[in-house]
C-alpha atoms as a PDB file:
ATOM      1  CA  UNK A   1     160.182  62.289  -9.563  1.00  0.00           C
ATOM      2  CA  UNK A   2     160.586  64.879 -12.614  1.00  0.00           C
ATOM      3  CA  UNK A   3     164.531  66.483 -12.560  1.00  0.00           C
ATOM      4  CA  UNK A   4     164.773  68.669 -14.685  1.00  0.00           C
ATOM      5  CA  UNK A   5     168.783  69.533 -16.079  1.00  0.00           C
ATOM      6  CA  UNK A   6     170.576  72.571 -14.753  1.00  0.00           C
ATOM      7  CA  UNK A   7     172.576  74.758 -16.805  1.00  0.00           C
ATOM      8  CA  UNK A   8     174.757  77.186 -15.276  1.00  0.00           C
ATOM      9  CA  UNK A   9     175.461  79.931 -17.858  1.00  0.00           C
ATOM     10  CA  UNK A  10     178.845  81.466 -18.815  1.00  0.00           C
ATOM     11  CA  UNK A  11     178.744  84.061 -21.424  1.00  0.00           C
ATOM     12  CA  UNK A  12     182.285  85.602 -22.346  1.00  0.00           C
ATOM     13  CA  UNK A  13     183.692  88.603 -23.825  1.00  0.00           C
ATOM     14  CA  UNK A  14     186.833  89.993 -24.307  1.00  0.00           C
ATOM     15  CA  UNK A  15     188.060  87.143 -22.419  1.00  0.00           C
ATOM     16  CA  UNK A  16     185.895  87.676 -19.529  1.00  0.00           C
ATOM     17  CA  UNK A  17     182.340  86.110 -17.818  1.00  0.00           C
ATOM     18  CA  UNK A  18     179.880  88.530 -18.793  1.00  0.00           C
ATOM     19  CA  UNK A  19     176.159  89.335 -18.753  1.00  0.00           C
ATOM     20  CA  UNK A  20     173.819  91.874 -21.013  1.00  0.00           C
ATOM     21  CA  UNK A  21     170.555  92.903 -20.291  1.00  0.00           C
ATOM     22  CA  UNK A  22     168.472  91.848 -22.891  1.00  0.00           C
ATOM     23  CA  UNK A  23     171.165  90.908 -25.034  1.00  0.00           C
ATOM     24  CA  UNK A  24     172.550  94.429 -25.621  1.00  0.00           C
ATOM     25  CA  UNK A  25     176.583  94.704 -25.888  1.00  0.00           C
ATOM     26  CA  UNK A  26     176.068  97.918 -24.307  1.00  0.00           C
ATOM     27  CA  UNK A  27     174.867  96.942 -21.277  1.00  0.00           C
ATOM     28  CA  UNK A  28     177.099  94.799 -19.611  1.00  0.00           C
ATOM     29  CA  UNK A  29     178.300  93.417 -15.968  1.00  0.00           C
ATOM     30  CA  UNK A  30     181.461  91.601 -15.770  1.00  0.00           C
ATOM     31  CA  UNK A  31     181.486  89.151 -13.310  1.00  0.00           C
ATOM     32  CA  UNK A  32     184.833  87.379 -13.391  1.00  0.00           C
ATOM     33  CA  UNK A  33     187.966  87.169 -15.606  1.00  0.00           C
ATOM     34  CA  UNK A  34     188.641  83.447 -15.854  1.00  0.00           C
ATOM     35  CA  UNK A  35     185.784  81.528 -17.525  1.00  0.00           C
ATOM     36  CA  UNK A  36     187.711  78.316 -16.911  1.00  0.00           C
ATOM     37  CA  UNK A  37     187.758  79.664 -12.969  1.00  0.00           C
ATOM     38  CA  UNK A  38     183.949  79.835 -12.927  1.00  0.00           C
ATOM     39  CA  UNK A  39     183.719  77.276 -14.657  1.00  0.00           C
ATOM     40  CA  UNK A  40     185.344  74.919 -11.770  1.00  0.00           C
ATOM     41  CA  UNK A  41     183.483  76.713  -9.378  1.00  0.00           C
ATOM     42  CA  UNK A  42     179.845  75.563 -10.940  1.00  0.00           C
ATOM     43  CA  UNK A  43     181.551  72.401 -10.721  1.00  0.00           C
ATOM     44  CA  UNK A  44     182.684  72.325  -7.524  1.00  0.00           C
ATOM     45  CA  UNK A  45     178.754  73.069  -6.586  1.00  0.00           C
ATOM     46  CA  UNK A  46     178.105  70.269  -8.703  1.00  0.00           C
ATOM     47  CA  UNK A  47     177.325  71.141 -11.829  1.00  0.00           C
ATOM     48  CA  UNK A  48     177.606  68.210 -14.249  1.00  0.00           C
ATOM     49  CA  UNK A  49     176.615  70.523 -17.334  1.00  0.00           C
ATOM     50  CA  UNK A  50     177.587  74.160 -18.757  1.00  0.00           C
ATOM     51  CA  UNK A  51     176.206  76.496 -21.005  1.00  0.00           C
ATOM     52  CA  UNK A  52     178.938  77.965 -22.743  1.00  0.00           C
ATOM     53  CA  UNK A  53     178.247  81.454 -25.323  1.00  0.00           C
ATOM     54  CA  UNK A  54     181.058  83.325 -27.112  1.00  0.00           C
ATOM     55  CA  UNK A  55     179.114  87.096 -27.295  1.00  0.00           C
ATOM     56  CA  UNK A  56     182.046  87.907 -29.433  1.00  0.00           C
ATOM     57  CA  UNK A  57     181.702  84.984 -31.887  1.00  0.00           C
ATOM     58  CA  UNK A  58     177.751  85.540 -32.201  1.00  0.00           C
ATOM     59  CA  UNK A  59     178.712  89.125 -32.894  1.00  0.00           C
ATOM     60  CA  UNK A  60     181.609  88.542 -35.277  1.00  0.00           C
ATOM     61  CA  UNK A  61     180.857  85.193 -36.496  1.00  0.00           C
ATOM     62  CA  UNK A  62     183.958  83.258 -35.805  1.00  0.00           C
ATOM     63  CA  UNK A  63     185.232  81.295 -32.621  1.00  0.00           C
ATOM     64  CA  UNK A  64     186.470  83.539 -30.249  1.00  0.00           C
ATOM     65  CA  UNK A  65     186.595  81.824 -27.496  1.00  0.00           C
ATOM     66  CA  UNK A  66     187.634  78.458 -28.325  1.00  0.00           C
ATOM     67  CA  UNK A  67     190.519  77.394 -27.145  1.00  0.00           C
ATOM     68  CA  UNK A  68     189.344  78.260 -23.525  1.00  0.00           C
ATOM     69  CA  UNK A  69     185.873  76.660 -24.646  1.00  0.00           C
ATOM     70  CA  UNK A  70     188.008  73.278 -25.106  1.00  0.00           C
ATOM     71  CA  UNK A  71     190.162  73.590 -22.494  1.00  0.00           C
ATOM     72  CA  UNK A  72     186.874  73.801 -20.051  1.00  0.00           C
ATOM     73  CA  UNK A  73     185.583  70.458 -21.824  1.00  0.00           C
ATOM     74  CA  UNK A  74     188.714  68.854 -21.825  1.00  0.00           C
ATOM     75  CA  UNK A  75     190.178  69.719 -18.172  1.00  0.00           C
ATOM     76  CA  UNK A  76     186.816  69.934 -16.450  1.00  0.00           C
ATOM     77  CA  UNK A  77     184.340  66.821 -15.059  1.00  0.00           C
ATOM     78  CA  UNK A  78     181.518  67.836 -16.860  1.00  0.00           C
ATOM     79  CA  UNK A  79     179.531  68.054 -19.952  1.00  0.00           C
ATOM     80  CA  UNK A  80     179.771  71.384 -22.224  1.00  0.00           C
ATOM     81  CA  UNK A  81     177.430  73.124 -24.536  1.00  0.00           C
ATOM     82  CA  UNK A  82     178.790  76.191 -27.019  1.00  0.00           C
ATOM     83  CA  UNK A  83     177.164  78.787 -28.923  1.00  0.00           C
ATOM     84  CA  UNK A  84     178.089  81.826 -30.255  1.00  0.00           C
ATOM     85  CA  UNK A  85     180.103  81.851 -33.698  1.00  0.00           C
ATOM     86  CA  UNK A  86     179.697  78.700 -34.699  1.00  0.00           C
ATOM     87  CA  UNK A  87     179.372  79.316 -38.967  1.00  0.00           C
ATOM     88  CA  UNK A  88     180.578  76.306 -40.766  1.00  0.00           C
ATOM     89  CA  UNK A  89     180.763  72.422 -40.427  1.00  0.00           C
ATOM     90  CA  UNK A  90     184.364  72.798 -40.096  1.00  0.00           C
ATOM     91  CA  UNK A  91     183.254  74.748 -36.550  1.00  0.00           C
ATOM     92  CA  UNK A  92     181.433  72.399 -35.692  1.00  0.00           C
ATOM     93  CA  UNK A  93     183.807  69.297 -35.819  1.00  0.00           C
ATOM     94  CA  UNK A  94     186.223  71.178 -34.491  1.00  0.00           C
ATOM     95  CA  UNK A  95     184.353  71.085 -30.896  1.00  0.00           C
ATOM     96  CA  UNK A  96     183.190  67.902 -31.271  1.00  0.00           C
ATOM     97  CA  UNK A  97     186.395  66.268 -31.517  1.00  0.00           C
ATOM     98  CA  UNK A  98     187.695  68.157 -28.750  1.00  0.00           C
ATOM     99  CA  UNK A  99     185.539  67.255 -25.973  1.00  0.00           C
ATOM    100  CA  UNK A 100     182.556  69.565 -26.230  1.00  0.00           C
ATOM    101  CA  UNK A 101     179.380  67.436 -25.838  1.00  0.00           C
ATOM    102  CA  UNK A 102     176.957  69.845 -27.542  1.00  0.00           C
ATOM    103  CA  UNK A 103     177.094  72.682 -30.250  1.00  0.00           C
ATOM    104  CA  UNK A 104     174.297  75.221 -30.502  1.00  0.00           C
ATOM    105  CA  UNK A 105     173.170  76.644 -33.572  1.00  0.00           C
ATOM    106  CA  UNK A 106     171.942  80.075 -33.919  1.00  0.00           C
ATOM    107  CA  UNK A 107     171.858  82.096 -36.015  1.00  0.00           C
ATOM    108  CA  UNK A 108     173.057  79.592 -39.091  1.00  0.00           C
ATOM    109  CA  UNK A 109     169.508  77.829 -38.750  1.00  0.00           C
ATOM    110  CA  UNK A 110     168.000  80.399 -39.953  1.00  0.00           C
ATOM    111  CA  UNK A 111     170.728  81.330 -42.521  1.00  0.00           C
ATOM    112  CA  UNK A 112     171.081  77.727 -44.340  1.00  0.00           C
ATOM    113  CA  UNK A 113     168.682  75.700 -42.699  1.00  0.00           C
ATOM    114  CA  UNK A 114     169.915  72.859 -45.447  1.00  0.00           C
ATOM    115  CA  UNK A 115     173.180  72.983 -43.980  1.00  0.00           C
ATOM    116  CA  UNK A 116     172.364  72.112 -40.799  1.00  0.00           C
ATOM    117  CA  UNK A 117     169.954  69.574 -40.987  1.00  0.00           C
ATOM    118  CA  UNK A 118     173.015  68.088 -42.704  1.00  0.00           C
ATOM    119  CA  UNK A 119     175.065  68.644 -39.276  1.00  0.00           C
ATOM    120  CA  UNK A 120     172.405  66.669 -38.017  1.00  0.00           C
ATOM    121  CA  UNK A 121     172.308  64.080 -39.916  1.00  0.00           C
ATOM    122  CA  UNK A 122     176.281  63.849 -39.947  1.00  0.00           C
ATOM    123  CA  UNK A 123     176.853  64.393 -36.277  1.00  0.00           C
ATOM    124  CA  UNK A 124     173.626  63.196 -34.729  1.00  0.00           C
ATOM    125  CA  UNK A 125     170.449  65.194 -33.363  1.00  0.00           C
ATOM    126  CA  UNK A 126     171.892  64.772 -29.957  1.00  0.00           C
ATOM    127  CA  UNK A 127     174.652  66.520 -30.178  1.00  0.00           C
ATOM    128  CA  UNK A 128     173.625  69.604 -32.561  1.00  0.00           C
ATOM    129  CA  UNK A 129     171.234  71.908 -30.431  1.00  0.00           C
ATOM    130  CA  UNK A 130     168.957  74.723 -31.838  1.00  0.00           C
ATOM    131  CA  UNK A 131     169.423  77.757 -30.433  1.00  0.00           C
ATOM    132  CA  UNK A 132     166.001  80.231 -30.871  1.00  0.00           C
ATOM    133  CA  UNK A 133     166.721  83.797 -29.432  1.00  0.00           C
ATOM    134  CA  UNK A 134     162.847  85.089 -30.092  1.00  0.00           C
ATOM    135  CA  UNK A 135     161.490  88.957 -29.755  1.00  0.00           C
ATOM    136  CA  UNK A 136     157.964  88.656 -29.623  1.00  0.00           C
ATOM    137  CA  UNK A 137     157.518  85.371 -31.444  1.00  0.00           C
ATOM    138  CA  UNK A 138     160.197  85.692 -34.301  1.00  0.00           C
ATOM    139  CA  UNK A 139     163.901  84.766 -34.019  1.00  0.00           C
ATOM    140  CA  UNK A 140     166.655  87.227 -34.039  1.00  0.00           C
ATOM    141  CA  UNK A 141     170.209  86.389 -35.133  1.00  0.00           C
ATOM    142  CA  UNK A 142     173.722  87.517 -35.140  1.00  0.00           C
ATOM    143  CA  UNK A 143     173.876  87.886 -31.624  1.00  0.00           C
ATOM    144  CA  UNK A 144     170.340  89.486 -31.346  1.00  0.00           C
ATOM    145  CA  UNK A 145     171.184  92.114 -33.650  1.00  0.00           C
ATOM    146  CA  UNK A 146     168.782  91.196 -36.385  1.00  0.00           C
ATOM    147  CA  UNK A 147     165.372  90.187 -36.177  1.00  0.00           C
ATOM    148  CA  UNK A 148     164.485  87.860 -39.227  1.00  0.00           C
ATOM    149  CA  UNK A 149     160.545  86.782 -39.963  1.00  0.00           C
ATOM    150  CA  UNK A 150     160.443  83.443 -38.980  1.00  0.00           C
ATOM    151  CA  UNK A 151     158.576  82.472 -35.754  1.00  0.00           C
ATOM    152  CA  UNK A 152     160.596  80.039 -33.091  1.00  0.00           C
ATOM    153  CA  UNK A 153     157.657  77.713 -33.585  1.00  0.00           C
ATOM    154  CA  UNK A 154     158.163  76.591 -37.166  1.00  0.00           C
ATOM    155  CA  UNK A 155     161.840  76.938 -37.100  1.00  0.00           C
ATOM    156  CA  UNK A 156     161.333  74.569 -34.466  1.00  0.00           C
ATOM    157  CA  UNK A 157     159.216  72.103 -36.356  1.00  0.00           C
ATOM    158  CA  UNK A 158     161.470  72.371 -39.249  1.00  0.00           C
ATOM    159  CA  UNK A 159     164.412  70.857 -37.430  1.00  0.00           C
ATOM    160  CA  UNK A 160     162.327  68.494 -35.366  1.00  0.00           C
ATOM    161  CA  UNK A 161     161.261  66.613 -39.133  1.00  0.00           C
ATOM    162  CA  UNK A 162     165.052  66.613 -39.161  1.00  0.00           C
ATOM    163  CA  UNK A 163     166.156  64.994 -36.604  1.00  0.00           C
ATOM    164  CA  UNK A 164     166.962  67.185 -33.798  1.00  0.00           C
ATOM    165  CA  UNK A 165     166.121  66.407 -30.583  1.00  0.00           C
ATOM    166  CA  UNK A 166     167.058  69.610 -28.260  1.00  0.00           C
ATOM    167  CA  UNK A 167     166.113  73.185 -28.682  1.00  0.00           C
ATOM    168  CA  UNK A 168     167.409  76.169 -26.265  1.00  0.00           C
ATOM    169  CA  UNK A 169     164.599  79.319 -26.163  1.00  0.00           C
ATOM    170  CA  UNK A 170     165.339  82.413 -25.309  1.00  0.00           C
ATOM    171  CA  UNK A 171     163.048  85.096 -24.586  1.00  0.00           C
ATOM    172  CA  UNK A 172     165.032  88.191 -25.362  1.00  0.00           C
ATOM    173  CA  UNK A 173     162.354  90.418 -23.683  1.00  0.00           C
ATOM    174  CA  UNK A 174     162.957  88.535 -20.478  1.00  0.00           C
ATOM    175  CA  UNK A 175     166.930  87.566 -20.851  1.00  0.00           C
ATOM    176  CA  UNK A 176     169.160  89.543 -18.325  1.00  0.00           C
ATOM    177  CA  UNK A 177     166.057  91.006 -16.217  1.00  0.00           C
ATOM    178  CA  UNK A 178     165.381  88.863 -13.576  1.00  0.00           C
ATOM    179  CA  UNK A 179     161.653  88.935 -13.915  1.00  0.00           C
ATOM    180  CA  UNK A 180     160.849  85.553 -14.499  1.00  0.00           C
ATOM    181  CA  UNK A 181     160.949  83.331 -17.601  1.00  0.00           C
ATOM    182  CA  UNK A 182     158.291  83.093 -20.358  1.00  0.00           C
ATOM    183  CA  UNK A 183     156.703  79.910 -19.029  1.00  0.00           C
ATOM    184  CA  UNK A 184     153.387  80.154 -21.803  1.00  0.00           C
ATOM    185  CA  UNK A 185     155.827  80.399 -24.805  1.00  0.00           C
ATOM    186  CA  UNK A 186     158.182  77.756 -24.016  1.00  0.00           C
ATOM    187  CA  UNK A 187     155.316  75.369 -22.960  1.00  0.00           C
ATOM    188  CA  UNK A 188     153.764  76.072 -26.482  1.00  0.00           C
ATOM    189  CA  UNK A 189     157.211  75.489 -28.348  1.00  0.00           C
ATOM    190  CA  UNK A 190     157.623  72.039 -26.325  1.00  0.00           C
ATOM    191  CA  UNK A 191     154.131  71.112 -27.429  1.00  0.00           C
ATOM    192  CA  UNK A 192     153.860  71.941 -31.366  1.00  0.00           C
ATOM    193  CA  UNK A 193     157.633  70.301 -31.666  1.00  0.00           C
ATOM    194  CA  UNK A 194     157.996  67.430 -29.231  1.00  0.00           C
ATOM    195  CA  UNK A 195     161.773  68.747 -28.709  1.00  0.00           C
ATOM    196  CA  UNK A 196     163.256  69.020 -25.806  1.00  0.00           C
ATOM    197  CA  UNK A 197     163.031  72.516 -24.368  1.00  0.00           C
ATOM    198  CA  UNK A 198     166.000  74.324 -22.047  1.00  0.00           C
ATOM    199  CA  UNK A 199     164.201  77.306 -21.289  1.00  0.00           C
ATOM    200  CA  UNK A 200     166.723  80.292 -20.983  1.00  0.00           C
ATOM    201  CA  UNK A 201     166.361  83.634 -20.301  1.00  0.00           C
ATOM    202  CA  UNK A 202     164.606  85.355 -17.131  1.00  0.00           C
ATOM    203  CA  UNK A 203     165.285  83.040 -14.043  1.00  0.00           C
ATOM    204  CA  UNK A 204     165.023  85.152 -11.099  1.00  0.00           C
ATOM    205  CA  UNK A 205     164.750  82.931  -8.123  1.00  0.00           C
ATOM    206  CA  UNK A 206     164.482  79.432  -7.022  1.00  0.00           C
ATOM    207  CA  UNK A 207     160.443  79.469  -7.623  1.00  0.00           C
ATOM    208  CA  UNK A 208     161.440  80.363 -11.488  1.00  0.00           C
ATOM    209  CA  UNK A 209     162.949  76.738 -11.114  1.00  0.00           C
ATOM    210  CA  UNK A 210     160.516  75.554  -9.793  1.00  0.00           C
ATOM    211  CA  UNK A 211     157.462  76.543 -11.901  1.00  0.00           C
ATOM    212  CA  UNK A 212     160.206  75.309 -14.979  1.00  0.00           C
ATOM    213  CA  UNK A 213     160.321  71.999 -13.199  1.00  0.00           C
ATOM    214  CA  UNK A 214     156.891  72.138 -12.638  1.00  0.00           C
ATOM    215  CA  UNK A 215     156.218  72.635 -16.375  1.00  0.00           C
ATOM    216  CA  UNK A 216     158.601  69.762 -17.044  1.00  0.00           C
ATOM    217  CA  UNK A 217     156.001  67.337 -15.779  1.00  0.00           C
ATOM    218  CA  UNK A 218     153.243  67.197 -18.638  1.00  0.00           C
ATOM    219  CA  UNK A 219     155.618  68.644 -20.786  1.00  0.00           C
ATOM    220  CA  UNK A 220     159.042  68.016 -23.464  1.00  0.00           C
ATOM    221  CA  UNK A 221     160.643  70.685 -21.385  1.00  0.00           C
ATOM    222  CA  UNK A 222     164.154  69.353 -20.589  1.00  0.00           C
ATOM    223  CA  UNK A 223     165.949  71.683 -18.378  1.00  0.00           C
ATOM    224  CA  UNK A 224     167.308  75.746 -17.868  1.00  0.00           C
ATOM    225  CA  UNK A 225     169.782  77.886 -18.191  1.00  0.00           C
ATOM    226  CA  UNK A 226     170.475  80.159 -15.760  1.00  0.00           C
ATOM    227  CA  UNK A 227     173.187  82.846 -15.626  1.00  0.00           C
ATOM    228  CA  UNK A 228     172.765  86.277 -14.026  1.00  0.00           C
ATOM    229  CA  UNK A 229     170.585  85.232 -10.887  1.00  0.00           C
ATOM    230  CA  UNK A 230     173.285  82.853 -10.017  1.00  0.00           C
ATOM    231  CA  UNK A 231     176.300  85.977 -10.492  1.00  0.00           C
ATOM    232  CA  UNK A 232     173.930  87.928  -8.381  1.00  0.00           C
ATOM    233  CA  UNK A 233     173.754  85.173  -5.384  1.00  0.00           C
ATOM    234  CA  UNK A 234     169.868  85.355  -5.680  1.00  0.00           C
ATOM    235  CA  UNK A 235     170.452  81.418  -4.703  1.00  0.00           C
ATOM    236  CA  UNK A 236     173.670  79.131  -5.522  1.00  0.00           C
ATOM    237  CA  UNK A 237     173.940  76.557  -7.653  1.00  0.00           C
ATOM    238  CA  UNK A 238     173.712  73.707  -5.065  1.00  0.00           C
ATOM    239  CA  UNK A 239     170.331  75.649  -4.433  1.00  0.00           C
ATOM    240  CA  UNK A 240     169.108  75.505  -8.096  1.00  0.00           C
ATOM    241  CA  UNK A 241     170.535  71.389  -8.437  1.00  0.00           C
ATOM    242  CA  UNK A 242     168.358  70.953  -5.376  1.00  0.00           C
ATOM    243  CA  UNK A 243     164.979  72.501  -6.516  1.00  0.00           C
ATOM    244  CA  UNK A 244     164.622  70.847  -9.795  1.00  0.00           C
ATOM    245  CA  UNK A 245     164.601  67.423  -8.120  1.00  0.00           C
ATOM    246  CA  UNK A 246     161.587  68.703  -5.857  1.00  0.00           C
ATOM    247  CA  UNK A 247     158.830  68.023  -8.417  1.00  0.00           C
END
């Protein structure tokens, strides 16, 4: 039996869980004021990971968020994942010796690729995460702001001859919508890098987890992120735990 990983998303601003459509700071829904609070809820539906992003870190490109990022990974049964604003090694070490599990770089591997496949190498492929936001193919950065011209497949080779072992996709054109996740281009980013995929963006119902776990099967895809669909009760949690272990 394939199980794929859940990640329950929780993307804050201004001190608050948030979601954009399509990654536009425009367009937002605020859905709670206490991360940490939502937080212990996904855990209380039995969530053993979380998929932390501080919007205003990516944006301004410093941590944010970080002492309630740490407080969630310290205080909290499960295992943590951050992105957003994470711009130096310093950053870096400073979650990992606070009880974050994983740190996900964004918009620095495109920046100084050299750097971190030296974060790798210090602090182990395991625990650094690549984080590919894509329009059409090519990765944006700085919180989907800028669009540079590098395509998510050979930034994802790069860091695979580097060590790293886990890459998150997202599909801005699908992120925030609810129509479904790009299934074709993370199957072809699991296949021409061998990392392990978390497919983010798109997840709509509990079929979207299926088809993911589905994919999962003949594939390196690892797990998925899902956010808004949960915030909208299109299924809970317990739900989503329940239908990746189907297939």
């Amino acid at each position: 039996m394939t199980s794929i990983q859940v990640y329950p998303a929780i993307d804050m601003k201004g001190g608050k869980c948030v979601r954009l459509y399509q990654g536009d700071y425009e367009q937002e829904t605020i859905y709670g004021n206490s991360p940490f609070d939502m937080a212990k809820k996904f855990v209380d539906e039995g969530a053993t990971w979380i998929h932390l992003v501080d919007l205003d870190g990516a944006k301004d490109g410093e941590k944010i968020h970080g002492d309630e990022v740490i407080r969630i990974a310290k205080e909290l049964p499960l295992s943590v994942q951050i992105g957003g604003g994470i711009r130096s090694k310093e950053d870096v070490r400073h979650y990992l010796t606070n009880g974050v599990a994983r740190v996900i770089i964004g918009s620095l591997a495109i920046l100084q690729p050299e750097l971190v496949a030296e974060l790798i190498e210090e602090f182990g492929g395991d625990r650094i995460v690549i984080g590919l936001d894509a329009k059409d193919g090519m990765v944006a950065t700085h919180g989907w702001l800028e669009t540079s011209t590098q395509s998510a497949v050979e930034v994802g080779q790069y860091f695979a001859s580097k060590g790293a072992k886990y890459i998150i996709f997202t599909d801005i054109a699908t992120d925030g919508t609810l129509q479904g996740p790009n299934l074709a281009a993370n199957k072809e980013l699991a296949e021409a890098t061998g990392l392990s995929v978390i497919v983010s963006g798109g997840i709509s119902s509990l079929g979207d987890i299926g088809e993911v776990a589905k994919l999962a099967k003949g594939t390196t895809v690892q797990g998925v992120i899902t956010g808004k669909a949960l915030y909208n009760q299109r299924f809970t949690l317990s739900e989503a735990l329940q239908e990746a272990t189907k297939w």
